[in-house]
C-alpha atoms as a PDB file:
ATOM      1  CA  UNK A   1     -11.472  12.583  11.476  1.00  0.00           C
ATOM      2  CA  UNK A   2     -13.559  11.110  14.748  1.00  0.00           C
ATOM      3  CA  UNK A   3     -11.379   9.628  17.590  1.00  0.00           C
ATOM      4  CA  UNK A   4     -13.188   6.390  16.605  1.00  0.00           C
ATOM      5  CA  UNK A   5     -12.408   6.653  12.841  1.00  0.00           C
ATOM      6  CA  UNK A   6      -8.525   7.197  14.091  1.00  0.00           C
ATOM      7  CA  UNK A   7      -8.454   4.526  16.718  1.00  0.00           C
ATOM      8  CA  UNK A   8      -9.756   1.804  14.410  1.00  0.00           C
ATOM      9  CA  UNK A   9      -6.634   0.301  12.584  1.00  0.00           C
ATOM     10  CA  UNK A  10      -3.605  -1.108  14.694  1.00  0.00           C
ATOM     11  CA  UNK A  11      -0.933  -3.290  14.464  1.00  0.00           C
ATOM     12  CA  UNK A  12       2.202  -4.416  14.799  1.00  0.00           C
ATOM     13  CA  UNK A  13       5.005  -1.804  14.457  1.00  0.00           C
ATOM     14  CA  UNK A  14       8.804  -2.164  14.030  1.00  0.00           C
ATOM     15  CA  UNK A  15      10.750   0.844  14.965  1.00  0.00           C
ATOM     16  CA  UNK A  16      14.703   1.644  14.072  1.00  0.00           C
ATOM     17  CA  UNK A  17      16.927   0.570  16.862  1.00  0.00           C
ATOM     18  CA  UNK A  18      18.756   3.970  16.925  1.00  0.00           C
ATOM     19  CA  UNK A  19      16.701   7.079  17.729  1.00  0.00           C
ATOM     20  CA  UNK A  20      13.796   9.247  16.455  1.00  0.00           C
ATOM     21  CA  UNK A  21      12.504   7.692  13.154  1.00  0.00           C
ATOM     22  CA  UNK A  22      13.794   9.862   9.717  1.00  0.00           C
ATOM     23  CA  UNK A  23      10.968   8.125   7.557  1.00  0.00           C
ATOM     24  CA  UNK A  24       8.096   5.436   7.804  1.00  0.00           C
ATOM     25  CA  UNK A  25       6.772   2.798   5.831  1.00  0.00           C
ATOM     26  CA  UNK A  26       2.808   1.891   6.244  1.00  0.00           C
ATOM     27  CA  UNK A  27       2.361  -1.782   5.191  1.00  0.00           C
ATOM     28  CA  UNK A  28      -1.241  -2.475   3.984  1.00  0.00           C
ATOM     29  CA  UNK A  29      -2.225  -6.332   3.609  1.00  0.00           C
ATOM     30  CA  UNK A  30      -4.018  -8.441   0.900  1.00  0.00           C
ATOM     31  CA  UNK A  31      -7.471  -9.694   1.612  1.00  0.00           C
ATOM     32  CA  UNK A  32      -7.578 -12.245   4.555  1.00  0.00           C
ATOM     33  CA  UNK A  33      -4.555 -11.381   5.832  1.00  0.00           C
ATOM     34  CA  UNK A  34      -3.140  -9.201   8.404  1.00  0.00           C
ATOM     35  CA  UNK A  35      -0.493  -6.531   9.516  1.00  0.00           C
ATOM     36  CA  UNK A  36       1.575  -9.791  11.702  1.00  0.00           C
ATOM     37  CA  UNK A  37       1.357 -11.365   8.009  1.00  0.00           C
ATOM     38  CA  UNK A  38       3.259  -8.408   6.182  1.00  0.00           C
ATOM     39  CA  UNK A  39       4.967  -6.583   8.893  1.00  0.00           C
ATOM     40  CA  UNK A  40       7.496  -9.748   7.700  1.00  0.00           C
ATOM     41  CA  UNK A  41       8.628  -7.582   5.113  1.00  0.00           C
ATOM     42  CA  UNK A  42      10.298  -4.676   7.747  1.00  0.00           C
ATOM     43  CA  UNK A  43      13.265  -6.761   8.655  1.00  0.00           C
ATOM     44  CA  UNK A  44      14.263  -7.652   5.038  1.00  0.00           C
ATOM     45  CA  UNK A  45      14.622  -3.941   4.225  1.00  0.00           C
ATOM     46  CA  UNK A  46      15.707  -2.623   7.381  1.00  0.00           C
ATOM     47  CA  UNK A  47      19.675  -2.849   6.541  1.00  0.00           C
ATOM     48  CA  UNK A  48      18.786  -0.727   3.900  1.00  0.00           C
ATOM     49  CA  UNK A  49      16.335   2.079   5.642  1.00  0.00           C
ATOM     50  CA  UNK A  50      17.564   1.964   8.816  1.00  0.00           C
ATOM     51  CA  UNK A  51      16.042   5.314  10.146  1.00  0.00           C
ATOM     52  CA  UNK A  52      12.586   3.905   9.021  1.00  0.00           C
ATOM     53  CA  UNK A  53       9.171   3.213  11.165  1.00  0.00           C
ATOM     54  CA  UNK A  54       7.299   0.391   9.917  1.00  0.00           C
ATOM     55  CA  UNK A  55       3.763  -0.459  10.478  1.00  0.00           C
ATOM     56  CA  UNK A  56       1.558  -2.900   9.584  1.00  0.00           C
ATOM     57  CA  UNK A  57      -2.165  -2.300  10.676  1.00  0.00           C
ATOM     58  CA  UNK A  58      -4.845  -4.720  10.275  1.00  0.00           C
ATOM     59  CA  UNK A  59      -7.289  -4.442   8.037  1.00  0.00           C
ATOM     60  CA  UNK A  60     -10.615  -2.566   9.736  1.00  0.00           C
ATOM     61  CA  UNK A  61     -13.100  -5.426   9.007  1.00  0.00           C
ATOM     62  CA  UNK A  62     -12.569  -9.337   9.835  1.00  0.00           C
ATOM     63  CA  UNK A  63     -12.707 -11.373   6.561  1.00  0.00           C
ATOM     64  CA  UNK A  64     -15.452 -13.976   6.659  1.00  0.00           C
ATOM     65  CA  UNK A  65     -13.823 -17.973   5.920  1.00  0.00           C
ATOM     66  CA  UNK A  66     -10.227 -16.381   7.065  1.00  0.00           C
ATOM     67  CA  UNK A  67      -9.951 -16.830  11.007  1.00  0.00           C
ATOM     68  CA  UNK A  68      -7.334 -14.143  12.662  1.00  0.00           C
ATOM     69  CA  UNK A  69      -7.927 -12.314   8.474  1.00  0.00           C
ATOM     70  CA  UNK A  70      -9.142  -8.906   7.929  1.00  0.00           C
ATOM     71  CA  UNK A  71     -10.584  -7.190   4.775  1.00  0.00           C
ATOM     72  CA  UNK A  72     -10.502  -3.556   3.609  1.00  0.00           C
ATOM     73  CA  UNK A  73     -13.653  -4.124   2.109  1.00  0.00           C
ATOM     74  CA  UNK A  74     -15.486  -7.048   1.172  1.00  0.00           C
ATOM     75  CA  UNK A  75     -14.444  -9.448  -2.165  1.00  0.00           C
ATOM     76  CA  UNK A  76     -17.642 -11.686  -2.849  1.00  0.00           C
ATOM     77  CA  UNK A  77     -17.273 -11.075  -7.049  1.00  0.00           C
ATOM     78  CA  UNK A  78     -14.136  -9.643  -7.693  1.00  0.00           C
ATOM     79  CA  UNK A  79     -15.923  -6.998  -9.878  1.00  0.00           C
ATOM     80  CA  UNK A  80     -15.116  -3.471 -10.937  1.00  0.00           C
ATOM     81  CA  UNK A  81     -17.884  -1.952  -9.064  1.00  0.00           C
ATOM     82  CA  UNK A  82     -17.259  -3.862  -5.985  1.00  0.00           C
ATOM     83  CA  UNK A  83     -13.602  -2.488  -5.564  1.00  0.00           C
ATOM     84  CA  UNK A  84     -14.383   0.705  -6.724  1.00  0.00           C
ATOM     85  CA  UNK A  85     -17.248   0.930  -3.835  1.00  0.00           C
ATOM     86  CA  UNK A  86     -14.713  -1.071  -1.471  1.00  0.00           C
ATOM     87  CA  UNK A  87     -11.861   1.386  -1.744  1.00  0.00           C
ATOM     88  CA  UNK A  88     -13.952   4.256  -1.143  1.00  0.00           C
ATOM     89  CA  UNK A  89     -15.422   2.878   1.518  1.00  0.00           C
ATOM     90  CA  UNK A  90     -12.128   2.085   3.184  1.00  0.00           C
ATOM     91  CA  UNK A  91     -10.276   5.221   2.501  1.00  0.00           C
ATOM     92  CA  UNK A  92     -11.218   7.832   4.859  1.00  0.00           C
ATOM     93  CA  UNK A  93     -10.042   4.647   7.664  1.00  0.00           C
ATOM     94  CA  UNK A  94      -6.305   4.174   6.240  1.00  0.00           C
ATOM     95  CA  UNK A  95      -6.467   8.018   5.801  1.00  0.00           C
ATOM     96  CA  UNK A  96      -7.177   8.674   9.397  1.00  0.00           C
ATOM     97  CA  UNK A  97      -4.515   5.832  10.442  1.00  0.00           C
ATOM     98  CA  UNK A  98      -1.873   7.928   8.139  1.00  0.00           C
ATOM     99  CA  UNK A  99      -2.756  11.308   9.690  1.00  0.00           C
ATOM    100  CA  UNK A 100      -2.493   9.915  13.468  1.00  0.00           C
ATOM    101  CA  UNK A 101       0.955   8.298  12.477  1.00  0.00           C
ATOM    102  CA  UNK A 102       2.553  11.033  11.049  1.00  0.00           C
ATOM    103  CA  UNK A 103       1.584  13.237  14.012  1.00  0.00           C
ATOM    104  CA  UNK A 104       2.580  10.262  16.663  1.00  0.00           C
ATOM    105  CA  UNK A 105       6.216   9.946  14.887  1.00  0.00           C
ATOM    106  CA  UNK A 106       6.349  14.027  14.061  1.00  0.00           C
ATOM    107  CA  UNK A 107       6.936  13.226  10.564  1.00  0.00           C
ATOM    108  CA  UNK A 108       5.952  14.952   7.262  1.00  0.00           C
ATOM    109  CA  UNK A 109       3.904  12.900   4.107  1.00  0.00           C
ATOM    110  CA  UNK A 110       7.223  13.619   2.512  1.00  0.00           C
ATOM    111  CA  UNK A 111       8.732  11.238   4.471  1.00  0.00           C
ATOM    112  CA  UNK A 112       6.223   8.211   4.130  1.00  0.00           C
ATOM    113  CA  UNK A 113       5.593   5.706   1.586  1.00  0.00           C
ATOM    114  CA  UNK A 114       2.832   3.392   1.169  1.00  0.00           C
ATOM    115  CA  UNK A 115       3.775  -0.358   0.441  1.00  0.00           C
ATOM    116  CA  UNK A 116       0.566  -2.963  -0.674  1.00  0.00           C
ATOM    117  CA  UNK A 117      -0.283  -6.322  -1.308  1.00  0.00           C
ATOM    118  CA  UNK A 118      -2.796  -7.304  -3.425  1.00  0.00           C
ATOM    119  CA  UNK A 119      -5.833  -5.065  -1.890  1.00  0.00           C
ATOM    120  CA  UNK A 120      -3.566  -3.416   0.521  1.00  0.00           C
ATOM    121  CA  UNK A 121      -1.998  -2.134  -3.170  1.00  0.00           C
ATOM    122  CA  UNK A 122      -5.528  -1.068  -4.467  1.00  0.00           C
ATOM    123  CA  UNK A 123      -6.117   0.713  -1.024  1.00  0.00           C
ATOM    124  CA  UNK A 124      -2.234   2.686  -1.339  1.00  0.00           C
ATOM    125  CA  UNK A 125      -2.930   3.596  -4.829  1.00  0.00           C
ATOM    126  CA  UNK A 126      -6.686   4.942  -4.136  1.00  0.00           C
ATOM    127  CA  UNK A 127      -5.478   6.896  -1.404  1.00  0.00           C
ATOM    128  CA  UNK A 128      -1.840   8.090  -2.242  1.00  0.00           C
ATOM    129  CA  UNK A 129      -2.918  10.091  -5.145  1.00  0.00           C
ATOM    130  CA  UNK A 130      -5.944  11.882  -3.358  1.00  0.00           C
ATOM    131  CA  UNK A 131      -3.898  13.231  -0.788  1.00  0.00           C
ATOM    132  CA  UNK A 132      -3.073  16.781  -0.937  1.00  0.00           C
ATOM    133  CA  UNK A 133       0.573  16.919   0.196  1.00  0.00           C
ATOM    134  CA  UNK A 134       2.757  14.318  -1.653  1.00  0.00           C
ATOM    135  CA  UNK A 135       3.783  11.274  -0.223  1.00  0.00           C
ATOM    136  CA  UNK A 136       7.457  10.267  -1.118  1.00  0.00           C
ATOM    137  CA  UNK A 137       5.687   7.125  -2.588  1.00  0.00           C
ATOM    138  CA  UNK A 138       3.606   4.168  -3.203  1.00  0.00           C
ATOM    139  CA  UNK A 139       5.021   0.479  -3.896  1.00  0.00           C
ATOM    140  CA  UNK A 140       2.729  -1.992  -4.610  1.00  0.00           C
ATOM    141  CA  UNK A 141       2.617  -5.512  -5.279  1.00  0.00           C
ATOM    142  CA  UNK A 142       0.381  -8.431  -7.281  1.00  0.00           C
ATOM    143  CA  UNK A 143      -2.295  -5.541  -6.950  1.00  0.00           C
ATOM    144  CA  UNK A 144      -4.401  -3.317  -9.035  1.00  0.00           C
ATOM    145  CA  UNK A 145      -6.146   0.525  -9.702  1.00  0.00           C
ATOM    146  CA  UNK A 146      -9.542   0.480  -8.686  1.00  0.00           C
ATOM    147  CA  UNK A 147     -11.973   3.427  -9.596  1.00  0.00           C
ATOM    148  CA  UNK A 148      -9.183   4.651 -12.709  1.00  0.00           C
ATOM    149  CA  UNK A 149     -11.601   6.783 -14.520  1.00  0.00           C
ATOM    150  CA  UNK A 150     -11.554   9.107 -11.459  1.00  0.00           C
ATOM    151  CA  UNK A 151      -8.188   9.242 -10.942  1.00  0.00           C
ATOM    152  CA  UNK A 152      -7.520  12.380 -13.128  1.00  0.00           C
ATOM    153  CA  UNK A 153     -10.487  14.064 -11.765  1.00  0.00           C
ATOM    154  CA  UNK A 154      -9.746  13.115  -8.060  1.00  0.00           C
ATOM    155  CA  UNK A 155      -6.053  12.905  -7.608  1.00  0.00           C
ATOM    156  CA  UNK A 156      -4.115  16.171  -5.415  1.00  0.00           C
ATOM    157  CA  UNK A 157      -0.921  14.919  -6.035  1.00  0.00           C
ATOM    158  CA  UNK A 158       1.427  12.717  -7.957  1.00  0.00           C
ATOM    159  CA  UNK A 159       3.541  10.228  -5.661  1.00  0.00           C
ATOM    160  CA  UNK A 160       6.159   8.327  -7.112  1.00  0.00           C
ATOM    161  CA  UNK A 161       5.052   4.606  -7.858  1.00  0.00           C
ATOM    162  CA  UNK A 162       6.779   0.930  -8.128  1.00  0.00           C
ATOM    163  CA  UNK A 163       4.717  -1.804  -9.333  1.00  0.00           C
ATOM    164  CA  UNK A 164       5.346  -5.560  -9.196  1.00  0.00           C
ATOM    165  CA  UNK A 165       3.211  -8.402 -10.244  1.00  0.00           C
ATOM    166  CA  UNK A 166       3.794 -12.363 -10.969  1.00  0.00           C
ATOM    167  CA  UNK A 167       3.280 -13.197 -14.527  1.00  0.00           C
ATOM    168  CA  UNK A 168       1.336 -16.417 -12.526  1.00  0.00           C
ATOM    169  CA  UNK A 169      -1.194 -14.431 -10.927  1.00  0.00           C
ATOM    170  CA  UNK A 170      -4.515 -15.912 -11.223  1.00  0.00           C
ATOM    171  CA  UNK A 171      -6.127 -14.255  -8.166  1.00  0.00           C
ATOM    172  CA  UNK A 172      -5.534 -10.677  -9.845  1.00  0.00           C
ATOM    173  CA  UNK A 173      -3.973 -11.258 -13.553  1.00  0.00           C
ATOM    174  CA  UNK A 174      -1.103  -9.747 -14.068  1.00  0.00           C
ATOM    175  CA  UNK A 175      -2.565  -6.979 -16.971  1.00  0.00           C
ATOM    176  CA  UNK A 176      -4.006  -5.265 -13.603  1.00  0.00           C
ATOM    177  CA  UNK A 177      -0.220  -4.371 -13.446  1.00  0.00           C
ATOM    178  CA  UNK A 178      -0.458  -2.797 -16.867  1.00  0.00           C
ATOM    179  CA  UNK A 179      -3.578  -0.962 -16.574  1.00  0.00           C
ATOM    180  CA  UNK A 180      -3.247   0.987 -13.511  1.00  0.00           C
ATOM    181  CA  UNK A 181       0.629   1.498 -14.823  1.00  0.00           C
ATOM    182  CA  UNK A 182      -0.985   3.642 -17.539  1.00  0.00           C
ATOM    183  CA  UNK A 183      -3.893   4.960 -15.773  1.00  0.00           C
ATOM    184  CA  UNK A 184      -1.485   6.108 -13.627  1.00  0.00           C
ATOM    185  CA  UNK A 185       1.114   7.382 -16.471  1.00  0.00           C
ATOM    186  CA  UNK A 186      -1.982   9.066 -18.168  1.00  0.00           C
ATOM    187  CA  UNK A 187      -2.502  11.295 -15.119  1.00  0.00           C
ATOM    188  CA  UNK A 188       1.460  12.455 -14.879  1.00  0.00           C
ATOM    189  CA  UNK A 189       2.691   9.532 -12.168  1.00  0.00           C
ATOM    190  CA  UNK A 190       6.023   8.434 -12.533  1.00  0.00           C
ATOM    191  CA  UNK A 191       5.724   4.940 -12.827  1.00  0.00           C
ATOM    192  CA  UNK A 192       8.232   1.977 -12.567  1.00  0.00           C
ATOM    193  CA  UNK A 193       6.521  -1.509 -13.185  1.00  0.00           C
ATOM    194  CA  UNK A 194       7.965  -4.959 -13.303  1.00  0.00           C
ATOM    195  CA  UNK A 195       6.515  -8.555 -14.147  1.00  0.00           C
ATOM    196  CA  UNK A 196       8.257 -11.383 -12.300  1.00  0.00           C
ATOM    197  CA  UNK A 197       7.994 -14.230 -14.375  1.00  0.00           C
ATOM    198  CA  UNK A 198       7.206 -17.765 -12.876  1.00  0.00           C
ATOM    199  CA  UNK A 199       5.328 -15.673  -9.849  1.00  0.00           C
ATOM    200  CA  UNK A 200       2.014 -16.246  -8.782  1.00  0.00           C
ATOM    201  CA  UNK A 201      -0.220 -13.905  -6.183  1.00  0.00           C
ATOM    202  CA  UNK A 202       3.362 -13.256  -4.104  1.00  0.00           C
ATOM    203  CA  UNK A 203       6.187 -11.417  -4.078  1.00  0.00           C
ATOM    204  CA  UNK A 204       8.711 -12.215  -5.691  1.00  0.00           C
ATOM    205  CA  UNK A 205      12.488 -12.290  -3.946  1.00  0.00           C
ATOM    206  CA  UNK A 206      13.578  -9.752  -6.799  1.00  0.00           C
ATOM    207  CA  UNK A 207      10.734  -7.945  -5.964  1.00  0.00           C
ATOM    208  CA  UNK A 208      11.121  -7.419  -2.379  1.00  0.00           C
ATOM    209  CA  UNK A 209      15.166  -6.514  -3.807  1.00  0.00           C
ATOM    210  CA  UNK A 210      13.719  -3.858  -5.993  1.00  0.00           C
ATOM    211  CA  UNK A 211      11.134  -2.488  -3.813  1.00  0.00           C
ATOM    212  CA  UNK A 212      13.533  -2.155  -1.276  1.00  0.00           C
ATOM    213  CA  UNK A 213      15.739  -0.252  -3.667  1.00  0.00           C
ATOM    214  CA  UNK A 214      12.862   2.024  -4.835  1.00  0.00           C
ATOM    215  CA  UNK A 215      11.602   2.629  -0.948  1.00  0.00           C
ATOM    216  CA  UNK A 216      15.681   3.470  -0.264  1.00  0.00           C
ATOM    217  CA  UNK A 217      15.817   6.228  -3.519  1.00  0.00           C
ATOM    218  CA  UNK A 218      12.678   7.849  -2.694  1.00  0.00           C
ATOM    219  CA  UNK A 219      13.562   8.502   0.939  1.00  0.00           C
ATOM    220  CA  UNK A 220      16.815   9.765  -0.514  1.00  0.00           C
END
């Protein structure tokens, strides 16, 4: 990766208060958003991953109509092709800001786990899969599996993955959930999914419980 591909994503970051971090968390935001947006989420899981780095880059494009709100990749139609060209697009970017944080922190991808919203889930679950050494996992919420029919074909290894999704959701309908759950289950992912009902495109307080639970277990 080019020094410019690297240098393009930061953020706000939230480090443990004692000491060299054990594991790290990389936040990625929903569509118009930003990392100041879900970086919120560190603190409410911090009690229970206390050696853990979180960061929460921005997005590397700003979203048109969203001042201060970046994109991964455009959303003009909300159509198949266009996330499947988005995330692939976007990847080698989020790839480049995972390789340059593992090296800052001296950590291994053992020892990281992705965490989405919405397209920040499409971007964790495009990219988790494809890279060769295994991440410890990928939690992703109110999001969905873009590009599924190369997953199979694609994928290098086979993360661990939590899904949550508001039974609400009319920006991405909760079947999204369901889909990529089996995409993902077709391809040998161990999958945990859960709808939260009453929920629309958020997450859900037992959500943010669970994922926190799920993030805890797979750091061990």
């Amino acid at each position: 990766m080019s020094d410019a591909v690297v240098s393009q994503l930061t953020g706000p970051v939230l480090e443990p208060e004692n000491g060299q971090p054990e594991s790290m968390v990389i936040l990625c935001h929903g569509y118009g958003s930003n990392g100041n947006d879900l970086i919120q989420l560190a603190p409410q899981w911090q009690a229970i991953l206390p050696g853990t780095v979180f960061l929460s880059p921005d997005a590397p494009e700003d979203c048109p109509g969203a001042p201060g709100g970046y994109q991964w990749f455009p959303l003009t139609t909300m159509s198949k092709e266009e996330r499947k060209a988005g995330v692939y697009k976007a990847a080698p970017v989020l790839d480049a800001f995972i390789d340059q944080s593992l090296e800052k922190y001296g950590l291994s991808e053992n020892r990281l786990a992705l965490v989405g919203f919405s397209q920040g889930t499409m971007m964790g679950l495009h990219v988790g899969p494809r890279r060769k050494k295994q991440l410890a996992g990928i939690l992703g919420f109110s999001g969905a599996l873009a590009a599924p029919e190369n997953l199979i074909a694609e994928m290098k290894s086979k993360p661990p993955v939590a899904l949550f999704h508001g039974n609400q959701d009319s920006t991405v309908p909760f079947p999204a959930m369901f889909e990529a759950a089996g995409a993902l289950e077709a391809a040998g992912v161990e999958v945990q999914r859960h709808l939260s009902q009453g929920i629309a495109h958020s997450i859900a307080p037992e959500g943010l419980q669970k994922g926190g639970t799920f993030l805890a277990t797979i750091f061990g």
